[in-house]
Protein backbone atom coordinates (compact mmCIF):
# COMPACT_ATOMS: atom_id res chain seq x y z
CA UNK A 1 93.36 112.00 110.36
CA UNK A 2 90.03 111.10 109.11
CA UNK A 3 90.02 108.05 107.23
CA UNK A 4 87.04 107.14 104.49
CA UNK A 5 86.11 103.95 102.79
CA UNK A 6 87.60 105.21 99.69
CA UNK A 7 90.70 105.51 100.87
CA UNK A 8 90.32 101.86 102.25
CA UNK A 9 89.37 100.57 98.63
CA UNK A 10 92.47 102.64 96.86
CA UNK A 11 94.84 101.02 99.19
CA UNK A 12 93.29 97.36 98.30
CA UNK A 13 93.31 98.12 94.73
CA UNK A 14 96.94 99.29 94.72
CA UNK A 15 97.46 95.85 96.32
CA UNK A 16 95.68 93.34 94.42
CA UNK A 17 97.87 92.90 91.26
CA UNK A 18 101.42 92.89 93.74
CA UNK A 19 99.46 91.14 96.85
CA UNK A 20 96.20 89.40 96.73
CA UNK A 21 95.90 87.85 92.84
CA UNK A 22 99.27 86.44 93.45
CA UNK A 23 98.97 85.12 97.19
CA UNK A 24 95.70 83.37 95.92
CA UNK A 25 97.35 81.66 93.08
CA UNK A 26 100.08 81.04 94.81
CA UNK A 27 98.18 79.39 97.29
CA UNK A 28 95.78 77.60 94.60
CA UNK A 29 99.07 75.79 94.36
CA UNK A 30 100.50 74.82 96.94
CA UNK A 31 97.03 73.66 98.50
CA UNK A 32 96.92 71.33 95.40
CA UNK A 33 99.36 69.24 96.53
CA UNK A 34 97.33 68.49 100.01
CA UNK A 35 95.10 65.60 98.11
CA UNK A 36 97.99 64.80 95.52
CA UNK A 37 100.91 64.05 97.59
CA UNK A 38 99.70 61.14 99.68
CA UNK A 39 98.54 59.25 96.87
CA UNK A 40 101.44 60.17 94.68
CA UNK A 41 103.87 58.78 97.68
CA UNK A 42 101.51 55.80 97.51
CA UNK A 43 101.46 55.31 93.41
CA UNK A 44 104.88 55.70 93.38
CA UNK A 45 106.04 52.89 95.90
CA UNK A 46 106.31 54.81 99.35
CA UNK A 47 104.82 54.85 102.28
CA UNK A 48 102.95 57.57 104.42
CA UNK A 49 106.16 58.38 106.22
CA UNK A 50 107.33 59.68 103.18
CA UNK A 51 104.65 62.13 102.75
CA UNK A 52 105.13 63.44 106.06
CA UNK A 53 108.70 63.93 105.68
CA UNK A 54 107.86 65.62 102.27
CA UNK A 55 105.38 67.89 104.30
CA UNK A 56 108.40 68.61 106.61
CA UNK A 57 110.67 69.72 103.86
CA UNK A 58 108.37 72.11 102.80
CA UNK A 59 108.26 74.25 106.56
CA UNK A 60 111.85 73.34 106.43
CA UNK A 61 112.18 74.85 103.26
CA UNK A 62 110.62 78.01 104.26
CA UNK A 63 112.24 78.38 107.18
CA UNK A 64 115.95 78.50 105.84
CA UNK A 65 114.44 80.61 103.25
CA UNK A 66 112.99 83.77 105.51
CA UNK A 67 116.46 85.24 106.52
CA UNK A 68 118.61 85.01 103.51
CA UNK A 69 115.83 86.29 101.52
CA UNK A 70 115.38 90.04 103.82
CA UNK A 71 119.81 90.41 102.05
CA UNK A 72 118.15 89.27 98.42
CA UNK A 73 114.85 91.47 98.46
CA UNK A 74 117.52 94.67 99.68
CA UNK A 75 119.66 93.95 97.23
CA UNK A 76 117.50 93.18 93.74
CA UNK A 77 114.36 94.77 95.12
CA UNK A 78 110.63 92.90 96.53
CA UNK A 79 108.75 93.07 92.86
CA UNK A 80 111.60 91.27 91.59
CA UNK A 81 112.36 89.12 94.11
CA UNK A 82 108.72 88.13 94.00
CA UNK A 83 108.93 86.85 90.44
CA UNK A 84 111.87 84.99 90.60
CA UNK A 85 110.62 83.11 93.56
CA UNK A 86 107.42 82.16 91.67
CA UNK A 87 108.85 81.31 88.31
CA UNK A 88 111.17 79.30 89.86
CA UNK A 89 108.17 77.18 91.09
CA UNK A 90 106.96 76.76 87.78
CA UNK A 91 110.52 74.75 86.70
CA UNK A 92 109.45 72.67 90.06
CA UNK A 93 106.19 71.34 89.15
CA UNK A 94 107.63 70.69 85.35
CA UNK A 95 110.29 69.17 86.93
CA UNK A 96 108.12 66.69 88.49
CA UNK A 97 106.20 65.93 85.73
CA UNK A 98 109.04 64.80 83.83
CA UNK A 99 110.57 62.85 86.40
CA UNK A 100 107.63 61.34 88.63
CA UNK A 101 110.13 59.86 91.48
CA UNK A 102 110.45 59.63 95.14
CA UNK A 103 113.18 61.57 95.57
CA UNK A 104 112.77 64.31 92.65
CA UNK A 105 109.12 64.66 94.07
CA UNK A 106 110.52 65.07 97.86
CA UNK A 107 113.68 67.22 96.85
CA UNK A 108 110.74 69.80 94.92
CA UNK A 109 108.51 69.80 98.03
CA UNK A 110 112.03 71.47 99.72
CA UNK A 111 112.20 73.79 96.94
CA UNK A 112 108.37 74.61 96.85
CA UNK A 113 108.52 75.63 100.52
CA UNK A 114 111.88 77.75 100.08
CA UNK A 115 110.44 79.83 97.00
CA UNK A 116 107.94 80.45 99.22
CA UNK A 117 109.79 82.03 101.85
CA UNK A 118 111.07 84.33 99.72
CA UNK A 119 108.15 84.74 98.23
CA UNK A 120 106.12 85.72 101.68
CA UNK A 121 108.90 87.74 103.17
CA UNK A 122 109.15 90.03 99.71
CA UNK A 123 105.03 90.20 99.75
CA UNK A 124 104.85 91.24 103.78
CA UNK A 125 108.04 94.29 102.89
CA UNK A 126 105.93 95.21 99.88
CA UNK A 127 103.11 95.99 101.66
CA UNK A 128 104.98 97.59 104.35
CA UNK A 129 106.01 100.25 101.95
CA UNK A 130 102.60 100.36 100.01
CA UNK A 131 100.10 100.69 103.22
CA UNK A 132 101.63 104.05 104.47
CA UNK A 133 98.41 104.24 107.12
CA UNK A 134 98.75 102.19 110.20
CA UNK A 135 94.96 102.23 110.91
CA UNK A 136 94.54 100.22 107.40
CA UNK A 137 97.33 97.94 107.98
CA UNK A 138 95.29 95.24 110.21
CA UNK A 139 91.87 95.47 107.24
CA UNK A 140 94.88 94.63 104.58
CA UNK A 141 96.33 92.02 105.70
CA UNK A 142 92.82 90.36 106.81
CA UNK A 143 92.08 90.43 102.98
CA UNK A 144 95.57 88.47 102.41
CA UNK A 145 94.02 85.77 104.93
CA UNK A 146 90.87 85.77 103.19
CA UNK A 147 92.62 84.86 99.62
CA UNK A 148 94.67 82.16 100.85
CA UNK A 149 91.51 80.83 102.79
CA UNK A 150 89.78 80.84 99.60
CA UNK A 151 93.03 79.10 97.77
CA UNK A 152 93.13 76.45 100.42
CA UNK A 153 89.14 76.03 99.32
CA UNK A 154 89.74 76.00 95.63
CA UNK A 155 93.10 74.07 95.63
CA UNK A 156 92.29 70.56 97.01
CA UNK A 157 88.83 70.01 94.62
CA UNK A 158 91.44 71.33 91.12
CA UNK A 159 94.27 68.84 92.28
CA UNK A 160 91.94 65.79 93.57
CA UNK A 161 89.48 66.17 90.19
CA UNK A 162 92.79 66.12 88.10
CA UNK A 163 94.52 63.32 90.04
CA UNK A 164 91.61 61.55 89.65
CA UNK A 165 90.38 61.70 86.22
CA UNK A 166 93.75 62.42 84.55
CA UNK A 167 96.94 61.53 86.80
CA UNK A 168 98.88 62.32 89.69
CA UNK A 169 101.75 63.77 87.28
CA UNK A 170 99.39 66.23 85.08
CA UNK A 171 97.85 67.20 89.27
CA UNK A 172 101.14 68.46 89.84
CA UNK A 173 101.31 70.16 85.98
CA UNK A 174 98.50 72.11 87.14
CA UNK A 175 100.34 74.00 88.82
CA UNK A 176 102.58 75.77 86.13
CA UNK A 177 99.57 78.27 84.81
CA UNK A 178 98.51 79.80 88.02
CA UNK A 179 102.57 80.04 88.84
CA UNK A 180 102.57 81.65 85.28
CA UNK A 181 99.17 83.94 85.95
CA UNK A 182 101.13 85.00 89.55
CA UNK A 183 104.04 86.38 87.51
CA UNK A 184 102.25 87.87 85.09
CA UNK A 185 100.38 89.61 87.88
CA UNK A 186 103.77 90.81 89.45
CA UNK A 187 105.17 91.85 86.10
CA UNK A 188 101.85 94.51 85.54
CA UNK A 189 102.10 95.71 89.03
CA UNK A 190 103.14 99.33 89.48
CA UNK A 191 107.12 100.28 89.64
CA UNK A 192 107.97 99.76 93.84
CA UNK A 193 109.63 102.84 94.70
CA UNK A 194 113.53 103.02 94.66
CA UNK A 195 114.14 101.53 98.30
CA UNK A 196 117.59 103.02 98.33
CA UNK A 197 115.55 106.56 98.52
CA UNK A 198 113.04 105.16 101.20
CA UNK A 199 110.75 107.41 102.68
CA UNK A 200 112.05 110.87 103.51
CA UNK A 201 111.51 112.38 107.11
CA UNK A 202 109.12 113.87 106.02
CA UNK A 203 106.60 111.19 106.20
CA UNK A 204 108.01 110.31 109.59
CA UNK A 205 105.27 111.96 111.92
CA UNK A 206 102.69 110.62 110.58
CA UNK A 207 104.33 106.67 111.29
CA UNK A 208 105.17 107.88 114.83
CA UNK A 209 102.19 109.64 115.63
CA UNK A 210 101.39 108.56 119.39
CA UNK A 211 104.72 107.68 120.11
CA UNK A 212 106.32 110.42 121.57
CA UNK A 213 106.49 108.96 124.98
CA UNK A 214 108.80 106.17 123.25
CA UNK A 215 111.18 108.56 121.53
CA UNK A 216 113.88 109.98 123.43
CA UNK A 217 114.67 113.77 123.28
CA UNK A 218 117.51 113.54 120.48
CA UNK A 219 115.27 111.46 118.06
CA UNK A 220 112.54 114.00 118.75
CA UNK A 221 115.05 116.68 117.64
CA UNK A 222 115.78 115.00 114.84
CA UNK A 223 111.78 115.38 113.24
CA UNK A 224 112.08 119.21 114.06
CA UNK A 225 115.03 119.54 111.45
CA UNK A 226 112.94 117.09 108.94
CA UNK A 227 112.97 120.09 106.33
CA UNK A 228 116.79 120.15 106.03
CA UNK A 229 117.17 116.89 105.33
CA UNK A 230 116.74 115.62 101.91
CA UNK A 231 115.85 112.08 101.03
CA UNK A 232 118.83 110.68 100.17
CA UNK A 233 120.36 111.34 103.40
CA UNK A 234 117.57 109.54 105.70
CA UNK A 235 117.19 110.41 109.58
CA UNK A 236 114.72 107.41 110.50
CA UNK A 237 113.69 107.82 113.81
CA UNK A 238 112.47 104.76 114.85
CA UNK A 239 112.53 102.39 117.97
CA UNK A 240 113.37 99.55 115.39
CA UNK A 241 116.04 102.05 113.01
CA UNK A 242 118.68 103.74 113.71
CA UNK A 243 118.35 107.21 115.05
CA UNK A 244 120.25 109.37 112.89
CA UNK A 245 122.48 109.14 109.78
CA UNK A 246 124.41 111.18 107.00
CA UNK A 247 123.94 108.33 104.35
CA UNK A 248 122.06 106.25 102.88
CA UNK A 249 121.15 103.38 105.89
CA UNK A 250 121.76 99.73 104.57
CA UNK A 251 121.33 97.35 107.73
CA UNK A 252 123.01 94.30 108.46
CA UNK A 253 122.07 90.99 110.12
CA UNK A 254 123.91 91.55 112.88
CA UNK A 255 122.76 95.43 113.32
CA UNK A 256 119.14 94.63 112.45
CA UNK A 257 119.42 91.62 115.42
CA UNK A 258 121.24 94.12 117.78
CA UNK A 259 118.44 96.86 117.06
CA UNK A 260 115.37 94.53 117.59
CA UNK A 261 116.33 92.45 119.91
CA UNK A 262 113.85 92.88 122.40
CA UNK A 263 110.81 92.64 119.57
CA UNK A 264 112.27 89.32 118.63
CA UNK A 265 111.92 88.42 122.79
CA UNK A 266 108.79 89.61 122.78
CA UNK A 267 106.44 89.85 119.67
CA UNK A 268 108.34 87.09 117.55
CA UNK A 269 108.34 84.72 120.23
CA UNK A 270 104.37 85.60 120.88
CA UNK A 271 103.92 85.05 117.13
CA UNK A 272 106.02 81.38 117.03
CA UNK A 273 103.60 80.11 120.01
CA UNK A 274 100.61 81.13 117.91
CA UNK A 275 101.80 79.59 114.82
CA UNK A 276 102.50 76.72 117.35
CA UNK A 277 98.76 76.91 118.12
CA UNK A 278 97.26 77.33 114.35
CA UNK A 279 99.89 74.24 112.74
CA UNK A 280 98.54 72.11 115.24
CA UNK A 281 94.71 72.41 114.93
CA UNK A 282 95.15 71.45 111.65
CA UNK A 283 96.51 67.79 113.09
CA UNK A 284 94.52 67.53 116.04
CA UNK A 285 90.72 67.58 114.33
CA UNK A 286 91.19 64.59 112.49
CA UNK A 287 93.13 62.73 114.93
CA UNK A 288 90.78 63.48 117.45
CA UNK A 289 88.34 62.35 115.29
CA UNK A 290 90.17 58.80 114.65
CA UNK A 291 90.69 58.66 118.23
CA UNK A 292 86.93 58.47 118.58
CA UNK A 293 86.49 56.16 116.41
CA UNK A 294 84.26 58.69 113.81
CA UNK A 295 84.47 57.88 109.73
CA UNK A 296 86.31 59.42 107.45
CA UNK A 297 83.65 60.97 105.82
CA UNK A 298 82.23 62.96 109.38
CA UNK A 299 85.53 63.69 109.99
CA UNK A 300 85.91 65.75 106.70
CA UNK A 301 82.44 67.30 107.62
CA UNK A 302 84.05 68.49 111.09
CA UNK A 303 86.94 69.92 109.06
CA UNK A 304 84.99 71.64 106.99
CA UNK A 305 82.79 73.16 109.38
CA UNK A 306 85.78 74.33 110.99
CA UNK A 307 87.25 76.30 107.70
CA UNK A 308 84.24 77.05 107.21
CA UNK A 309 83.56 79.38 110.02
CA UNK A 310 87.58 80.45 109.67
CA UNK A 311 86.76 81.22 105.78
CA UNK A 312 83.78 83.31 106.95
CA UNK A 313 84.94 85.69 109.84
CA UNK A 314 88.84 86.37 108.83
CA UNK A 315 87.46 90.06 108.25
CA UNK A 316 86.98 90.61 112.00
CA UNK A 317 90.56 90.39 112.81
CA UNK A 318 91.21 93.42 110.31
CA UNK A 319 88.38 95.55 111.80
CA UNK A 320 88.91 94.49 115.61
CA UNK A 321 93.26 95.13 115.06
CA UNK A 322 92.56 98.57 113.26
CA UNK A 323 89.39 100.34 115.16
CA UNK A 324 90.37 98.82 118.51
CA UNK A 325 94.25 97.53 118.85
CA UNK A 326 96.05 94.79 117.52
CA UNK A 327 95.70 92.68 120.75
CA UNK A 328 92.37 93.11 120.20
CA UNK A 329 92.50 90.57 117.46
CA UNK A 330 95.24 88.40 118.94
CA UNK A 331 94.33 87.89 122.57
CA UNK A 332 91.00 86.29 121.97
CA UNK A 333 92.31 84.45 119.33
CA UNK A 334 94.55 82.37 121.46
CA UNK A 335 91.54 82.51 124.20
CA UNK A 336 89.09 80.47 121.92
CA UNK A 337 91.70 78.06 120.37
CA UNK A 338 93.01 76.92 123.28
CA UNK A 339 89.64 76.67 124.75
CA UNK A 340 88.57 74.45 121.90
CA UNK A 341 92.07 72.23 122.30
CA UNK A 342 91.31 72.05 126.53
CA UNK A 343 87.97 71.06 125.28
CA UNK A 344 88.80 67.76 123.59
CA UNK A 345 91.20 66.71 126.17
CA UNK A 346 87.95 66.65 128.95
CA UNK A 347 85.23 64.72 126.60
CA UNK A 348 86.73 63.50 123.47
CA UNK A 349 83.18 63.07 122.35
CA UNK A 350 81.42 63.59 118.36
CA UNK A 351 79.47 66.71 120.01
CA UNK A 352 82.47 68.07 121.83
CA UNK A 353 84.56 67.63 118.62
CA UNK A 354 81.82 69.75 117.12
CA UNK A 355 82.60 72.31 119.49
CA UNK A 356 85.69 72.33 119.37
CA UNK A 357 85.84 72.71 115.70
CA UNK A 358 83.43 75.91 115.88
CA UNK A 359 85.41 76.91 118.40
CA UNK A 360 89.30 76.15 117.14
CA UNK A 361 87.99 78.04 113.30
CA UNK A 362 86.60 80.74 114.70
CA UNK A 363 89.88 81.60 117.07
CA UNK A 364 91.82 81.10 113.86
CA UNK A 365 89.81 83.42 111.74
CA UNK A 366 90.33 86.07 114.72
CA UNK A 367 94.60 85.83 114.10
CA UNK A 368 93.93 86.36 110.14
CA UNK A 369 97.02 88.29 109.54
CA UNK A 370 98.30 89.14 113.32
CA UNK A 371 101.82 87.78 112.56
CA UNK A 372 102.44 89.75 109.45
CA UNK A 373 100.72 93.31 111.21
CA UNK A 374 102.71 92.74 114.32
CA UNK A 375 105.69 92.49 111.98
CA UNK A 376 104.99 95.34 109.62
CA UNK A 377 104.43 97.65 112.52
CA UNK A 378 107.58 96.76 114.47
CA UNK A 379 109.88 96.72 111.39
CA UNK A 380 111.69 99.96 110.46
CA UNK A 381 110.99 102.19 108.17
CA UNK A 382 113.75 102.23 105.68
CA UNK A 383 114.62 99.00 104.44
CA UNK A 384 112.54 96.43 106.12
CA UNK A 385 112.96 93.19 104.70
CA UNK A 386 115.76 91.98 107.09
CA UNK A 387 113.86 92.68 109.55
CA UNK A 388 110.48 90.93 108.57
CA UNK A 389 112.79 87.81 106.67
CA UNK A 390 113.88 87.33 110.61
CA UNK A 391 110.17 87.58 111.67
CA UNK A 392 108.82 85.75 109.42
CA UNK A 393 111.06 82.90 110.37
CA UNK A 394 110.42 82.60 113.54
CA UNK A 395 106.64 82.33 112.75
CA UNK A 396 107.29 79.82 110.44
CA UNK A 397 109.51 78.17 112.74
CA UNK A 398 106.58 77.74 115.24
CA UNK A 399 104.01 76.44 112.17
CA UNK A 400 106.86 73.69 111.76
CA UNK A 401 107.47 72.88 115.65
CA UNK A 402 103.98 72.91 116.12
CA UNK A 403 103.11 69.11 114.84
CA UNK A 404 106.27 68.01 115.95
CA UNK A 405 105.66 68.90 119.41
CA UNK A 406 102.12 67.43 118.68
CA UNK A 407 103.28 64.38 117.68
CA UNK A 408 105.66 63.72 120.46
CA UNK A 409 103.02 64.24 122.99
CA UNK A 410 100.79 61.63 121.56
CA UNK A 411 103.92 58.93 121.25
CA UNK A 412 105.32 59.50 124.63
CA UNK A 413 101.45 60.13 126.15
CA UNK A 414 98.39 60.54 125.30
CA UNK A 415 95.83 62.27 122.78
CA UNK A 416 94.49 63.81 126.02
CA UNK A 417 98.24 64.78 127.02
CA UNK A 418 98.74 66.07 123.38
CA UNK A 419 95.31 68.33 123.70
CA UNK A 420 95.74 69.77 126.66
CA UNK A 421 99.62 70.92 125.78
CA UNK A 422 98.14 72.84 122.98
CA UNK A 423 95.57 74.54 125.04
CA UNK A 424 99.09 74.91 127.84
CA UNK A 425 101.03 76.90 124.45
CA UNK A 426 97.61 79.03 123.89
CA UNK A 427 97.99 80.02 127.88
CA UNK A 428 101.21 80.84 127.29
CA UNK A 429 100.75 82.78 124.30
CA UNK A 430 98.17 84.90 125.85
CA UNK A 431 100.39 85.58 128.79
CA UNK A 432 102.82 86.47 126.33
CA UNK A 433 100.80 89.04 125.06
CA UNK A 434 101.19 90.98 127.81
CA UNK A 435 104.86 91.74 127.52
CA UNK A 436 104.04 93.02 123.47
CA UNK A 437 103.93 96.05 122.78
CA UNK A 438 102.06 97.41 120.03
CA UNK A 439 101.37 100.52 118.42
CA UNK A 440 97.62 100.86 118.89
CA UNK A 441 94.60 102.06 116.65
CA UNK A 442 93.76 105.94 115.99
CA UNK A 443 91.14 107.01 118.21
CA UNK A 444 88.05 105.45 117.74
CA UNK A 445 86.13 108.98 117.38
CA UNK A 446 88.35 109.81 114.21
CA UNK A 447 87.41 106.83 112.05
């Protein structure tokens, strides 16, 4: 089918309120407390260790959060799900506020990072069921990268200029409105359709066009009788649903991990190596830079050179994922990081670091949204929050093993040692790649 522009624009309108206004507050947010919480740690008697623990407890957080919260977002539904998440948060931060201690202030980062599992996991099944066209689905998600890229720009310069002409406590305040404006956003979205209904067979050829060759003969049979089933008795025929059914489907843990359990294998591990890959780029610039012997102050400008390019190209992933293939997007993505990691382990050098920081943003830019497409597109079509909760986790898993892994490297080794291990998980992610398998673009003639 031909696609226009329009139709491009409708489907990112219908998701801003739901999608983008939120994720960009949200992410205002959280990226406040990257200036704040050192200094708060500091103010308030502790030492760095504590902030890095506290920066633990927030992946931790998120990643006990992602499969309980696929049972909540079935049960009460992803809008509201969504909203609770986020207005919890705002109890956090005025939690804080009150009581300005070590442990209510690491105890909150915990509960920051687990609203925010649920939070992600309802946002990636709501946008399952609102972009209904798979060659949009990569251009969609790119826009989610490019509002929390933005966030992470705007978030750091609100809670630094706050901590530092008010206090560390109101920093942390600041937070409460754009929780509040997120809500608010959520509560004027449009009604999400009744999940229990999901979509009738119906729509089914249209998600499955191309993929006869994966369908056996009985599923096929099953689209031929599509007009005598109604849509509250559901045939999904899907590689990642069940094939046939009288009732309403509700999926289990267990059935959901029996069903996908080769995607997990495949495209969730590929997806924890390259959140491997993008937690630790974050760590290695300005260690490399230490290790060097650089200031602080060039080190920042390598840093933000580096999301600086990231901020600027995260559109390219959407384009290259849709009008190509979704490798398209991920492949060189791991190509260029871990080129840029290999780099600074042969000439840890100012001009290499350069390089590598080009290098390192641009490769990230060109995996804006991968994880989340990769997940949308395997996950069934009735009912996919289990699924993506368990997705979603192990991606998250692999942004919090990342900097561990990191970190053991460079006390057991070397900063060499650590660098070239990264650019070893990138191989290994790109290898990986080959054993994905994706459901590819519409023909490049049609669009």
């Amino acid at each position: 089918m031909e696609e226009s522009s329009q139709s491009i624009w409708t489907t990112a309108r219908n998701l801003f309120l739901p999608s983008y206004l939120p994720t960009f507050l949200h992410g205002i947010c959280m990226s406040i407390l990257i200036p704040v919480l050192p200094l708060m740690f500091r103010s308030l008697g502790a030492t760095d260790t504590h902030t890095g623990v506290a920066l633990a407890l927030i992946g931790l957080g998120t990643v006990l959060a992602d499969v309980p919260a696929g049972g909540v977002i079935l049960r009460y539904g992803k809008l509201f799900t969504m909203k609770i998440a986020i207005g919890f948060c705002v109890f956090v931060s005025i939690a804080v506020f009150l009581l300005p201690t070590v442990p209510v202030l690491m105890m909150a980062c915990f509960l920051w990072g687990f609203a925010s599992g649920f939070y992600s996991v309802a946002r990636t099944s709501h946008m399952k069921e609102t972009v209904r066209e798979k060659n949009q689905v990569g251009r969609m998600n790119s826009f989610l990268g490019g509002a929390q890229r933005m966030a992470n720009t705007l978030g750091p310069l609100v809670g630094g200029t706050i901590a530092q002409h008010i206090s560390f406590r109101w920093a942390i305040l600041a937070q409460a409105p754009f929780f509040v404006l997120a809500v608010l956003s959520l509560h004027t979205s449009p009604p999400e359709r009744e999940e229990n209904k999901g979509p009738s067979v119906r729509e089914l050829p249209s998600e499955t066009e191309g993929k006869d060759d994966e369908m056996g003969e009985e599923e096929m049979q099953e689209l031929d009788v599509a007009d005598s089933v109604t849509a509250e008795t559901v045939v999904v025929a899907s590689s990642s649903g069940p094939p046939s059914g009288s009732e309403v489907y509700k999926p289990t843990y267990a059935s959901t991990f029996q069903q996908n359990k080769h995607c997990f294998a495949t495209v969730g591990v590929f997806c924890f190596l390259l959140c491997c890959i993008r937690a630790s780029r974050k760590m290695i610039l300005p260690l490399a830079g230490a290790n060097i012997k650089m200031g602080a102050q060039e080190v920042g400008i390598v840093n933000s050179v580096s999301f600086c390019i990231d901020a600027a190209f995260f559109w390219l992933s959407g384009v290259l994922m849709d009008k190509i293939g979704r490798k398209a997007g991920a492949a060189p993505a791991c190509l260029i990081m871990g080129a840029g990691m290999v780099l600074l382990g042969f000439c840890p050098n100012r001009e290499c670091l350069y390089v590598s920081g080009i290098l390192t943003g641009f490769g990230n830019s060109l995996s804006s949204g991968v994880v989340l497409v990769l997940g949308m597109d395997n996950a069934p079509l009735l009912h996919p929050s289990i699924f993506l909760g368990m997705h979603i986790a192990l991606a998250d898993l692999g942004s919090v093993m990342g900097p561990l892994l990191l970190g053991i490297c460079l006390t057991e080794g070397s900063f060499q040692l650590a660098a070239y291990f990264i650019g070893f998980i990138a191989s290994l992610a790109l290898l990986w790649l080959f054993f994905v398998r994706t459901k590819e673009s519409i023909d490049l003639t049609t669009t």
